[in-house]
PDB file of N, CA and C in Angstrom:
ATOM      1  N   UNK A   1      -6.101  -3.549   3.085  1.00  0.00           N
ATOM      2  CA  UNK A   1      -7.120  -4.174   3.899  1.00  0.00           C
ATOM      3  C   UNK A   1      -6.729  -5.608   4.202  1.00  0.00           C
ATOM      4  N   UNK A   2      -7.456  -6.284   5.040  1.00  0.00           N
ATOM      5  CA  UNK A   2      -6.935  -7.440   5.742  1.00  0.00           C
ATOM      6  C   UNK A   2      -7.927  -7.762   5.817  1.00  0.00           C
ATOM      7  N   UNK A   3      -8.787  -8.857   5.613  1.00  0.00           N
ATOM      8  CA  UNK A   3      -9.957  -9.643   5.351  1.00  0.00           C
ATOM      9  C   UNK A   3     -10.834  -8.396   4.997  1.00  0.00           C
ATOM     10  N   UNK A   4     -11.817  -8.179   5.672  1.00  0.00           N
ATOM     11  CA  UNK A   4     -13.175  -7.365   5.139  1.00  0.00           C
ATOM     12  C   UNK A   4     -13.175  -6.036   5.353  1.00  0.00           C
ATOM     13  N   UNK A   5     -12.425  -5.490   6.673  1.00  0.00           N
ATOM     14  CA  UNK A   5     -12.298  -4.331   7.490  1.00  0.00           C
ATOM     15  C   UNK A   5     -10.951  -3.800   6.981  1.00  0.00           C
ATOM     16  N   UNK A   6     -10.992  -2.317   6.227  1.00  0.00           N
ATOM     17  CA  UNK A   6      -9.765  -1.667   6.752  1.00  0.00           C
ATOM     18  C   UNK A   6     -10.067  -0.627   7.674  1.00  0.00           C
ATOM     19  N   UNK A   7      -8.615  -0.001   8.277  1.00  0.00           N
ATOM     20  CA  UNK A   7      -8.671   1.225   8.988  1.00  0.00           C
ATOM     21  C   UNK A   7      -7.759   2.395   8.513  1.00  0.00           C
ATOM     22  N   UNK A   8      -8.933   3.817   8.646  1.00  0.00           N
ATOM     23  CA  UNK A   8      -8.462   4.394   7.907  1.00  0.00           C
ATOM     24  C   UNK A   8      -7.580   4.625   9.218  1.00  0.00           C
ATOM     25  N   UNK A   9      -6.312   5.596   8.379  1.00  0.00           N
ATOM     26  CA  UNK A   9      -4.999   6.080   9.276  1.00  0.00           C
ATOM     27  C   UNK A   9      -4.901   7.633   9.268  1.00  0.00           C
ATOM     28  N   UNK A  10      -5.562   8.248   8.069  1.00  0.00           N
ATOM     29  CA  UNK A  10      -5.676   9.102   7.840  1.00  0.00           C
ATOM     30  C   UNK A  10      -5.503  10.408   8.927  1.00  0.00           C
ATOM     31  N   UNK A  11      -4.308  11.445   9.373  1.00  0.00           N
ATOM     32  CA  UNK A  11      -4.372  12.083   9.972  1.00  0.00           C
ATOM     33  C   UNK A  11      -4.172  11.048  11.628  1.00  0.00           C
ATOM     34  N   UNK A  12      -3.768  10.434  11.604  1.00  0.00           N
ATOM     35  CA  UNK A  12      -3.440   9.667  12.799  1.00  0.00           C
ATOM     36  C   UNK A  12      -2.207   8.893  13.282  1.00  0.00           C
ATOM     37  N   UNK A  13      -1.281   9.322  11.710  1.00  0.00           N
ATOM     38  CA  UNK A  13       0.030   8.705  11.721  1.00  0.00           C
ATOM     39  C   UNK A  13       1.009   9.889  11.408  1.00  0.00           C
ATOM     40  N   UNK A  14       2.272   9.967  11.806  1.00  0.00           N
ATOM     41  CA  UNK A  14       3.128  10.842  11.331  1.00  0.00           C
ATOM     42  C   UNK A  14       3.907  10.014  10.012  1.00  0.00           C
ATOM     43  N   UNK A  15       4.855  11.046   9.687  1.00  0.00           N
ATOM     44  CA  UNK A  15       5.601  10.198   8.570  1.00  0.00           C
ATOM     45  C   UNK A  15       6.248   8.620   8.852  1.00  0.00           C
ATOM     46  N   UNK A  16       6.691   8.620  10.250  1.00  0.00           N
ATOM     47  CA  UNK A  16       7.854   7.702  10.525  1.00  0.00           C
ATOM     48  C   UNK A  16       7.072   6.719  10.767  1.00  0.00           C
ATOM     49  N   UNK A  17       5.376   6.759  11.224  1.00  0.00           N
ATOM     50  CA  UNK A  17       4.839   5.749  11.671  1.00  0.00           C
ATOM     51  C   UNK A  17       4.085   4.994  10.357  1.00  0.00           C
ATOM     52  N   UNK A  18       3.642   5.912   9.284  1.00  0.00           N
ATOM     53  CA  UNK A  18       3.134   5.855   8.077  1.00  0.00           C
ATOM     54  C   UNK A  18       4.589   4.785   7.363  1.00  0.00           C
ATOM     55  N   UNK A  19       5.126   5.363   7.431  1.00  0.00           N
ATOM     56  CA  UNK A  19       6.472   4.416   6.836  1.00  0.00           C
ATOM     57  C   UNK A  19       6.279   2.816   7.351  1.00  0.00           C
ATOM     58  N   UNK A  20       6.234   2.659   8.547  1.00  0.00           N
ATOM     59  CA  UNK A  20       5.921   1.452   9.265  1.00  0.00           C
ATOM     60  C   UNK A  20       4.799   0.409   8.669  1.00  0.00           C
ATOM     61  N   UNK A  21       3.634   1.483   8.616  1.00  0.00           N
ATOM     62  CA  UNK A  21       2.803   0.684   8.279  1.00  0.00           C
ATOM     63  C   UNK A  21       3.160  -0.012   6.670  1.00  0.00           C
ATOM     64  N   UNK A  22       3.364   1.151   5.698  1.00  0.00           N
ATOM     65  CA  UNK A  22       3.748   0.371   4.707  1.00  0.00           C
ATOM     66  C   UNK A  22       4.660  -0.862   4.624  1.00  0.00           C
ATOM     67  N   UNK A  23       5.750  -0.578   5.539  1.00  0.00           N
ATOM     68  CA  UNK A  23       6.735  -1.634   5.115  1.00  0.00           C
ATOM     69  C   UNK A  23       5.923  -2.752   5.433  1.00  0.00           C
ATOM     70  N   UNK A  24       4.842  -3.073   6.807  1.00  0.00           N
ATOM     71  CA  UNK A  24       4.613  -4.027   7.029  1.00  0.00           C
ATOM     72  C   UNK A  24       3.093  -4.565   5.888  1.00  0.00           C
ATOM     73  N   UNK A  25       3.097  -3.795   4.629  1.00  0.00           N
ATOM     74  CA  UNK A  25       2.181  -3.990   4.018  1.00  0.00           C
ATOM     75  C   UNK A  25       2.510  -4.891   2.873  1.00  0.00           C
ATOM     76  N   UNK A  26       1.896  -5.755   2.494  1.00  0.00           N
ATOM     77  CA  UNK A  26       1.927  -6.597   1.587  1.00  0.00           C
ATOM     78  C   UNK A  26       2.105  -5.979  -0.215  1.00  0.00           C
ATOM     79  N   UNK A  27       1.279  -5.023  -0.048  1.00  0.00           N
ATOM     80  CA  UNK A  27       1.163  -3.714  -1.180  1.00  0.00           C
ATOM     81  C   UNK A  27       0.323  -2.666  -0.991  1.00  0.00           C
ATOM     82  N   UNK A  28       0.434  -1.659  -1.799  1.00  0.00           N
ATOM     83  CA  UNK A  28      -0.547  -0.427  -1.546  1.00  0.00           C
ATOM     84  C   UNK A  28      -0.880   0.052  -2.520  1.00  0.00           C
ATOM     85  N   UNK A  29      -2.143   0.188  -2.439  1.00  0.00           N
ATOM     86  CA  UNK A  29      -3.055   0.357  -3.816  1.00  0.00           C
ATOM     87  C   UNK A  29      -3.973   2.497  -3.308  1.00  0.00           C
ATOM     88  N   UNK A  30      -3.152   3.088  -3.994  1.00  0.00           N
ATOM     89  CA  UNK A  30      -3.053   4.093  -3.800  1.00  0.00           C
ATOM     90  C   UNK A  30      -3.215   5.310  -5.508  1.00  0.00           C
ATOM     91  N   UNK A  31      -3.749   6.325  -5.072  1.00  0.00           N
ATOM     92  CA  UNK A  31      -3.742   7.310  -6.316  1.00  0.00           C
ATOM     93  C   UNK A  31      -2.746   8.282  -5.712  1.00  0.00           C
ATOM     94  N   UNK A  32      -2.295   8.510  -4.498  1.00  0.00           N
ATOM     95  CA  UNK A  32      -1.428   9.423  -3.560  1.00  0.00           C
ATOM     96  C   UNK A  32       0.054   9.680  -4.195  1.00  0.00           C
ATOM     97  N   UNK A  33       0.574  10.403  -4.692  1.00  0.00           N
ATOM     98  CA  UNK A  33       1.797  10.506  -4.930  1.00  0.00           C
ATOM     99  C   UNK A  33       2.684  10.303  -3.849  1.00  0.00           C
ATOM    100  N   UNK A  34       2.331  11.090  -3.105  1.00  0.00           N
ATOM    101  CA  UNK A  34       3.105  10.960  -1.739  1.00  0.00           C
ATOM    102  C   UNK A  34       3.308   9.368  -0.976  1.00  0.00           C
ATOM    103  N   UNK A  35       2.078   9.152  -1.079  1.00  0.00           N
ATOM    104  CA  UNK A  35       1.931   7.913  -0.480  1.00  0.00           C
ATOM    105  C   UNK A  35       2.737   6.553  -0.984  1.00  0.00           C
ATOM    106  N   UNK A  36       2.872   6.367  -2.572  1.00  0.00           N
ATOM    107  CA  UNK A  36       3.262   5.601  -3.461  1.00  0.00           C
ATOM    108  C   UNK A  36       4.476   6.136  -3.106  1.00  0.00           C
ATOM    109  N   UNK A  37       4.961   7.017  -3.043  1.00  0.00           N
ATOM    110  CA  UNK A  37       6.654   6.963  -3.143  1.00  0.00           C
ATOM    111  C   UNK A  37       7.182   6.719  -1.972  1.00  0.00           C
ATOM    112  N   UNK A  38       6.460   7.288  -1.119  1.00  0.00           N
ATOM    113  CA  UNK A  38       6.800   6.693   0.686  1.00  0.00           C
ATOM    114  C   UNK A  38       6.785   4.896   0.419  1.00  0.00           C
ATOM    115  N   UNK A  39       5.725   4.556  -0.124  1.00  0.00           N
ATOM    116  CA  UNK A  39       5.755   2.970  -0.307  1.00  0.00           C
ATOM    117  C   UNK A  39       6.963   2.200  -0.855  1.00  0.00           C
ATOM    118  N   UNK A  40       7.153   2.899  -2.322  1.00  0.00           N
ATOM    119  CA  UNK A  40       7.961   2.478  -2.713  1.00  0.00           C
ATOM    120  C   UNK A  40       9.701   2.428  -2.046  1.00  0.00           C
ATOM    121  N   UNK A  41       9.969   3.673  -1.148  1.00  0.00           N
ATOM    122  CA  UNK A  41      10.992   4.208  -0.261  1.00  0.00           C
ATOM    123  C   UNK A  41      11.257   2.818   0.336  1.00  0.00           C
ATOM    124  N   UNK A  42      10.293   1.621   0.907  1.00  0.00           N
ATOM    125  CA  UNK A  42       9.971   1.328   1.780  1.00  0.00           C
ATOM    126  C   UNK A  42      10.187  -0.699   1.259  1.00  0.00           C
ATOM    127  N   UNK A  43      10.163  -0.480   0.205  1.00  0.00           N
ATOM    128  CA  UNK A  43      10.094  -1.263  -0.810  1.00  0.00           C
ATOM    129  C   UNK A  43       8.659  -2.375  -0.732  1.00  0.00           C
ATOM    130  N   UNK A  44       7.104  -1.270  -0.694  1.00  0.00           N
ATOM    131  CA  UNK A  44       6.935  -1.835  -0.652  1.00  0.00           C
ATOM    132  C   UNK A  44       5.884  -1.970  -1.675  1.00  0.00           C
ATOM    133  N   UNK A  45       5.420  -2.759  -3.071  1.00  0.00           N
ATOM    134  CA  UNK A  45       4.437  -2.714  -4.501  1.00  0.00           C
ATOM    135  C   UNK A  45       3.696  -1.518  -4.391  1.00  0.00           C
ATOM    136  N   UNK A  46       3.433  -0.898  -5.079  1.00  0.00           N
ATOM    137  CA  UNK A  46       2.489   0.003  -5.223  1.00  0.00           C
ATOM    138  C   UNK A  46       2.036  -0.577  -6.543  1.00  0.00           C
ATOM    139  N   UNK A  47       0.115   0.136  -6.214  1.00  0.00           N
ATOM    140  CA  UNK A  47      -0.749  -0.846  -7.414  1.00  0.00           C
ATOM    141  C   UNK A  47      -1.455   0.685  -7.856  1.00  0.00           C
ATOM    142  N   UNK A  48      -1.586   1.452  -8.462  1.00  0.00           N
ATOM    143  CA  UNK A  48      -2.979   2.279  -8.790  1.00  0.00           C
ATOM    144  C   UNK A  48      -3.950   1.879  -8.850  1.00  0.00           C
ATOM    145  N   UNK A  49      -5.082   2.135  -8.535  1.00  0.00           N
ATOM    146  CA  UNK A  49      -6.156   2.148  -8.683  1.00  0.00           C
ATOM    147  C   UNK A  49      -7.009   2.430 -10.134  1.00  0.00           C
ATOM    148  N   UNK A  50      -5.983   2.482 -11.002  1.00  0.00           N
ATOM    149  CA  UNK A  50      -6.420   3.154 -12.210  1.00  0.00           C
ATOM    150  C   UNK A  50      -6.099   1.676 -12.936  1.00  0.00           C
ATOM    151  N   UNK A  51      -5.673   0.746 -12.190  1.00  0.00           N
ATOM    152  CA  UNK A  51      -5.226  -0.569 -13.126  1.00  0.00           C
ATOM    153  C   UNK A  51      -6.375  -1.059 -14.027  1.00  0.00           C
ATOM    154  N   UNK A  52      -6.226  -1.708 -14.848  1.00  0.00           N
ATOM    155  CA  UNK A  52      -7.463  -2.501 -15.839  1.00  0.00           C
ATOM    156  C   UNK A  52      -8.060  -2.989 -15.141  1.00  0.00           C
ATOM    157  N   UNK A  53      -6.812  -4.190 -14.236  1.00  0.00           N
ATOM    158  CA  UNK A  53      -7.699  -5.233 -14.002  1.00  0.00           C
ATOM    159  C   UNK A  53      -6.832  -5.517 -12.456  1.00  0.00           C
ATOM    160  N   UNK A  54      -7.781  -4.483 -11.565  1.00  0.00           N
ATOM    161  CA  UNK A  54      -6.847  -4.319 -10.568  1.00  0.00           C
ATOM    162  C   UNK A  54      -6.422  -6.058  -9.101  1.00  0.00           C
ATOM    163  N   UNK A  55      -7.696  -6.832  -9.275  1.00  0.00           N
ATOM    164  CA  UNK A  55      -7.417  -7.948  -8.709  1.00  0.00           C
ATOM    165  C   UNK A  55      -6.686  -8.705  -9.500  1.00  0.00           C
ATOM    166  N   UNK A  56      -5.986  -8.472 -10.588  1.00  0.00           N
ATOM    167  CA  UNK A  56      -5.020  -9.887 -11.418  1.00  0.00           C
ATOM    168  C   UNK A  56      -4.148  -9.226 -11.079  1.00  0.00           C
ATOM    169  N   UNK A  57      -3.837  -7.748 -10.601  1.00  0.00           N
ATOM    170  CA  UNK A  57      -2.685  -6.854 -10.648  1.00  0.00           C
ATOM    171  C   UNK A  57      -2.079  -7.219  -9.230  1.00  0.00           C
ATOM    172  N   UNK A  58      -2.943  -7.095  -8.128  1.00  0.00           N
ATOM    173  CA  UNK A  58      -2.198  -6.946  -6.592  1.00  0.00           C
ATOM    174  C   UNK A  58      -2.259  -8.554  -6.578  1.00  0.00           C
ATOM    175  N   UNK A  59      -2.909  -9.626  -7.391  1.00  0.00           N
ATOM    176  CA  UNK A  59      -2.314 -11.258  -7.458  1.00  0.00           C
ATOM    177  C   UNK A  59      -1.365 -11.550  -8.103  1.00  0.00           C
ATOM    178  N   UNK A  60      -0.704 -11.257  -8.701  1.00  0.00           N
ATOM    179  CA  UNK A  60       0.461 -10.806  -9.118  1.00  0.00           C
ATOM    180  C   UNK A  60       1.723 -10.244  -8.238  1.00  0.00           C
ATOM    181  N   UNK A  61       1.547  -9.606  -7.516  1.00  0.00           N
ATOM    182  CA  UNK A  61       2.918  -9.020  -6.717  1.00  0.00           C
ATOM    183  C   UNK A  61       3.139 -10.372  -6.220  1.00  0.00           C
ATOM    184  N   UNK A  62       4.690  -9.791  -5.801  1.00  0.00           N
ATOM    185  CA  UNK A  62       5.361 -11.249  -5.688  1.00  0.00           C
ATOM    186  C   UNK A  62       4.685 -11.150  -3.513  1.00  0.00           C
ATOM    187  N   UNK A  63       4.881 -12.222  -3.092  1.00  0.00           N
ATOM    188  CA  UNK A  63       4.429 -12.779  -1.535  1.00  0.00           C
ATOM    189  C   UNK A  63       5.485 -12.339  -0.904  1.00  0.00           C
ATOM    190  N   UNK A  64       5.426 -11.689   0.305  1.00  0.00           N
ATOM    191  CA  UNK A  64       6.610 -11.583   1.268  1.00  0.00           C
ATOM    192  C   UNK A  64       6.689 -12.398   2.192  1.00  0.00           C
ATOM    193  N   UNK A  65       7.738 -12.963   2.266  1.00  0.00           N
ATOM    194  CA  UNK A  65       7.757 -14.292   3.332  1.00  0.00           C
ATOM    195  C   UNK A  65       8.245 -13.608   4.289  1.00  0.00           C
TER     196      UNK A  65
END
């Protein structure tokens, strides 16, 4: 998400475009297997949702300049 609003993509992206979006993602906070490894493919953080303490977790990833 990006300030307050996300959009879902769900069923509206193919693989190659889904790839895109991740790379241009800061991180992805996902339970998706699929999704997390496409991310990671992509190099780009993956966070679970299952974290403790999931806002110290995605403040933590390093910043992409």
């Amino acid at each position: 998400m990006a300030g307050r609003a996300g959009v879902d993509l769900g069923g509206r992206t193919d693989p190659r475009a889904f790839a895109g979006v991740l790379r241009a993602a800061d991180a992805l906070v996902t339970g998706s297997g699929g999704a997390a490894g496409l991310a990671a493919a992509v190099g780009t953080p993956v966070v679970p949702p299952a974290s403790r303490d999931l806002t110290r977790a995605v403040r933590s990833l390093p910043r992409r300049r």
